[in-house]
Protein backbone atom coordinates (compact mmCIF):
# COMPACT_ATOMS: atom_id res chain seq x y z
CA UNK A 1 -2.40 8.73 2.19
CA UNK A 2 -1.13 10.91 -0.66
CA UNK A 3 1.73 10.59 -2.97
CA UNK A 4 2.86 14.14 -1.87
CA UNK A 5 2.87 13.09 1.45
CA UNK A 6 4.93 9.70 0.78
CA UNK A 7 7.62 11.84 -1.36
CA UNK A 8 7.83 14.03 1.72
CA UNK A 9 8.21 10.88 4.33
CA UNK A 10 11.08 9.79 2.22
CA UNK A 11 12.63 13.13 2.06
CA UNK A 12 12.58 13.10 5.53
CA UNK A 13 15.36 10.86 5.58
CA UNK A 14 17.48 12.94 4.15
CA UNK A 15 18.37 14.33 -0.04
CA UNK A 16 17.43 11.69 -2.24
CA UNK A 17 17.15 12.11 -6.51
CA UNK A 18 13.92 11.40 -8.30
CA UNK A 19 15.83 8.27 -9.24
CA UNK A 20 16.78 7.22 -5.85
CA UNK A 21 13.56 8.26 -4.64
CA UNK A 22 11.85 5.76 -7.40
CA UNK A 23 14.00 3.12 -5.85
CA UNK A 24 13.32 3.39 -2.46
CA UNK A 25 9.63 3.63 -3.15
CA UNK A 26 9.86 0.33 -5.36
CA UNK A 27 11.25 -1.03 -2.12
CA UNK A 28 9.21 -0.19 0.62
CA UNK A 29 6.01 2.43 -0.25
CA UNK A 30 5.11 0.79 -3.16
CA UNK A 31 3.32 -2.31 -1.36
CA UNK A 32 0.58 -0.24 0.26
CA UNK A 33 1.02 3.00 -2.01
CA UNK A 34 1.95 2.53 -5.76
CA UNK A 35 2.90 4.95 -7.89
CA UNK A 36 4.24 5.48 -11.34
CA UNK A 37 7.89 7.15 -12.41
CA UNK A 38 5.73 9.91 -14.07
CA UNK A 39 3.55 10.59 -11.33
CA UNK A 40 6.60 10.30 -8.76
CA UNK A 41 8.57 12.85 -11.17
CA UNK A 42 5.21 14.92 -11.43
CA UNK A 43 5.06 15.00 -7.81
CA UNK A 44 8.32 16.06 -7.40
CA UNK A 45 7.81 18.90 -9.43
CA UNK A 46 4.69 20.08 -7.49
CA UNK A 47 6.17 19.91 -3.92
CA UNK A 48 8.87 22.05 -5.55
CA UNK A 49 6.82 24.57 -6.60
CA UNK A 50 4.83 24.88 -3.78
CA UNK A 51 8.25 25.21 -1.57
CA UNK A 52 7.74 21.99 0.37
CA UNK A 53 10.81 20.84 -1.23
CA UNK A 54 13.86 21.96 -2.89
CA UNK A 55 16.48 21.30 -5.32
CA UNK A 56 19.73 21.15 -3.38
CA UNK A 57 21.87 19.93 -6.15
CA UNK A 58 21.88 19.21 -10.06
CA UNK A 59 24.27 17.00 -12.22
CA UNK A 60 24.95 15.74 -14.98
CA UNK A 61 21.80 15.01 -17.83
CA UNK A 62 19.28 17.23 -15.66
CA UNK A 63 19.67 14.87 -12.56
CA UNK A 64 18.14 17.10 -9.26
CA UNK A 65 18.65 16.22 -6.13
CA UNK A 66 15.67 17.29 -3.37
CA UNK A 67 15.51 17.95 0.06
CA UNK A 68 12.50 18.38 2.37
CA UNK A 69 12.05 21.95 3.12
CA UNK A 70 10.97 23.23 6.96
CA UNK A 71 7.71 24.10 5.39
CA UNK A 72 7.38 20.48 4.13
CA UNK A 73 8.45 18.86 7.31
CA UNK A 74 5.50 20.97 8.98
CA UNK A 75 3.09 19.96 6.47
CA UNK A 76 4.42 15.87 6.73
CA UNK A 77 3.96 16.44 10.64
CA UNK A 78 1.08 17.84 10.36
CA UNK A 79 -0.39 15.45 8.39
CA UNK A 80 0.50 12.46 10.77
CA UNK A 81 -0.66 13.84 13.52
CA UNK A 82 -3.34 16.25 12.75
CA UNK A 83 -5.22 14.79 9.74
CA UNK A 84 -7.98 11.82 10.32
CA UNK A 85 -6.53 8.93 8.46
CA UNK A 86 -9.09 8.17 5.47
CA UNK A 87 -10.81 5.11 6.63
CA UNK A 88 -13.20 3.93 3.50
CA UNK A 89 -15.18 1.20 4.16
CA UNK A 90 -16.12 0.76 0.50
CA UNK A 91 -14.77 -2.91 -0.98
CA UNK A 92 -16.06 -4.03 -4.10
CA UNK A 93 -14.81 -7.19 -3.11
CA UNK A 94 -17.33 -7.46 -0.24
CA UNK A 95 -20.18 -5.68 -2.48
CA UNK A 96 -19.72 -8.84 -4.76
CA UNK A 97 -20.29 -10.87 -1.45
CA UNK A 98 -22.96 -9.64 -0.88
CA UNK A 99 -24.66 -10.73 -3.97
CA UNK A 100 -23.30 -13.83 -4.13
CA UNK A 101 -26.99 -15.48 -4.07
CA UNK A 102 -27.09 -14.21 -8.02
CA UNK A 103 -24.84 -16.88 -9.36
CA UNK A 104 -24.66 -20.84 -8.26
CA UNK A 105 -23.74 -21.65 -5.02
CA UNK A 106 -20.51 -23.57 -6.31
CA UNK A 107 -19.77 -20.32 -8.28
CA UNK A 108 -20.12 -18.26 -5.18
CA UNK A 109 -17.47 -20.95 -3.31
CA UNK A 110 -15.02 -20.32 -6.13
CA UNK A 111 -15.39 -16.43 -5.79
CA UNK A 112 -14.35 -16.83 -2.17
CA UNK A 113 -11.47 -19.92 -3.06
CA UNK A 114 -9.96 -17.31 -5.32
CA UNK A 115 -10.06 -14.36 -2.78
CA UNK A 116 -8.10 -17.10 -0.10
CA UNK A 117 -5.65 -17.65 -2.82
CA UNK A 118 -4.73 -14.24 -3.15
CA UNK A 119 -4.52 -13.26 -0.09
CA UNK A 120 -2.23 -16.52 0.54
CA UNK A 121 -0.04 -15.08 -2.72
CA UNK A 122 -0.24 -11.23 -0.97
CA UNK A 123 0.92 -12.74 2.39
CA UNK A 124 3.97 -14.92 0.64
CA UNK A 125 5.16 -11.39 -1.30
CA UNK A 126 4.88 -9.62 1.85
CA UNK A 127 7.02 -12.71 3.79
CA UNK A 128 9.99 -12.86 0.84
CA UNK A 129 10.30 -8.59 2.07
CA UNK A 130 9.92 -8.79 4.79
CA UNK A 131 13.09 -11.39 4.89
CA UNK A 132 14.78 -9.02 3.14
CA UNK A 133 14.69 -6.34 5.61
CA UNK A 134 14.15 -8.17 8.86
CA UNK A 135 17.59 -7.30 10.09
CA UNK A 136 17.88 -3.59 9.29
CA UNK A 137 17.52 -1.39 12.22
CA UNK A 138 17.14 2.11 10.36
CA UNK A 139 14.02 4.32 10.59
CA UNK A 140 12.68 3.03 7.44
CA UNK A 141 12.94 -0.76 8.12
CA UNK A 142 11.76 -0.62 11.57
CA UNK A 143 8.71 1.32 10.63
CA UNK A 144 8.68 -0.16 7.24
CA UNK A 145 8.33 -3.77 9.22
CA UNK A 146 5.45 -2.40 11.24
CA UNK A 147 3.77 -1.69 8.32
CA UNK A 148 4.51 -4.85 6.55
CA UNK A 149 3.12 -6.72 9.60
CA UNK A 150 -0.41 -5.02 9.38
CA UNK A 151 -0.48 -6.14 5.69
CA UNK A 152 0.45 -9.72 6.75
CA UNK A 153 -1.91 -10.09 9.65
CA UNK A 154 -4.37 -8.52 6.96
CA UNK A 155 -3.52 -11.13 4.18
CA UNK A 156 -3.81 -14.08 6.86
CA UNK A 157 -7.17 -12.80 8.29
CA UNK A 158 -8.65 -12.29 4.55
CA UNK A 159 -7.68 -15.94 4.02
CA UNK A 160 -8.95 -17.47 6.63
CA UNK A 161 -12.76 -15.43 6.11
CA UNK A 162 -12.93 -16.41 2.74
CA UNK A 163 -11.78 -20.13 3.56
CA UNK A 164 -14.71 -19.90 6.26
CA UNK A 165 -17.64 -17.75 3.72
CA UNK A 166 -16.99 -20.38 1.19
CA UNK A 167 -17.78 -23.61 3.99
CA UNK A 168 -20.79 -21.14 4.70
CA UNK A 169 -22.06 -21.28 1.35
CA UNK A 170 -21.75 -25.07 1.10
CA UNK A 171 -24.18 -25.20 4.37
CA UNK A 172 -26.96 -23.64 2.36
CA UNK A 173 -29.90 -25.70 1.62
CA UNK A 174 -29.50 -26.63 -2.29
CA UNK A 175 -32.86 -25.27 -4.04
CA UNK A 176 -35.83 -27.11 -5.12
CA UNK A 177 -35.44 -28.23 -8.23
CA UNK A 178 -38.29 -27.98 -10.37
């Protein structure tokens, strides 16, 4: 996913402010997408000057208010449909797995405790949101929910692996000592 094409998603919604837009992100993008005020504002200023966007009001202290252009709903449409999703298998989490045999086996079983702790902290964030929203029935919710539920099932699956590598570990043969 790109920023640009997260700005546009919102826009889709309807007129927002770089403010409001900020806000919303904060709210919902942010917890598989973050992104800073500058590079949401420098953003902004791109899909504006590549008419993907325009600025449909202005008030007071240099406040703009955008709006997805028909050109930019193409190009977010586009991109949903027609454009492979980037699926990266790298992980430098699992690269570390992988060489887990370089440090001692009690080590290793702490590498993998602290992965199941965060993925139990990731899953409780993504539970206190998803309270939040659970009753909302707009666009964003609803789809915003289906999202969130990927990232839980994810957090819960990454916990229970790295409960199960670390019992793993502690069924390897201890080494002969010397």
């Amino acid at each position: 996913m790109s920023l640009r094409h997260a700005m546009l998603g919102l826009l889709a919604r309807g007129p927002a402010s770089g403010y409001d837009l900020l806000k919303l992100f904060e709210i919902s993008l942010s917890n598989v997408w973050p992104a800073t005020q500058s590079q949401l504002y420098s953003e902004l200023g791109r899909l504006a000057d590549t008419g993907l966007v325009k600025v449909v009001a202005e008030g007071p202290r240099g406040r703009k208010e955008y709006a997805i252009t028909d050109e930019g709903l193409a190009e977010l449409r586009h991109w949903i449909t027609e454009v492979e999703p980037n699926r990266s298998r790298r992980s430098d989490m699992l690269l570390r797995v992988f060489f887990l045999n370089t440090v001692e086996p009690e080590q290793a079983r702490q590498y993998l405790r602290d992965r199941a702790a965060a993925a139990v902290t990731q899953h409780e964030g993504l539970a206190k949101i998803r309270e939040f929203i659970a009753d909302e029935q707009d666009a964003l919710s609803v789809y915003g929910r289906i999202a969130m539920e990927w990232g839980l099932r994810f957090s819960a699956m990454q916990q229970e692996w790295a409960e199960w590598a670390a019992e793993e570990i502690g069924r390897l043969p201890s080494p002969p000592s010397d």
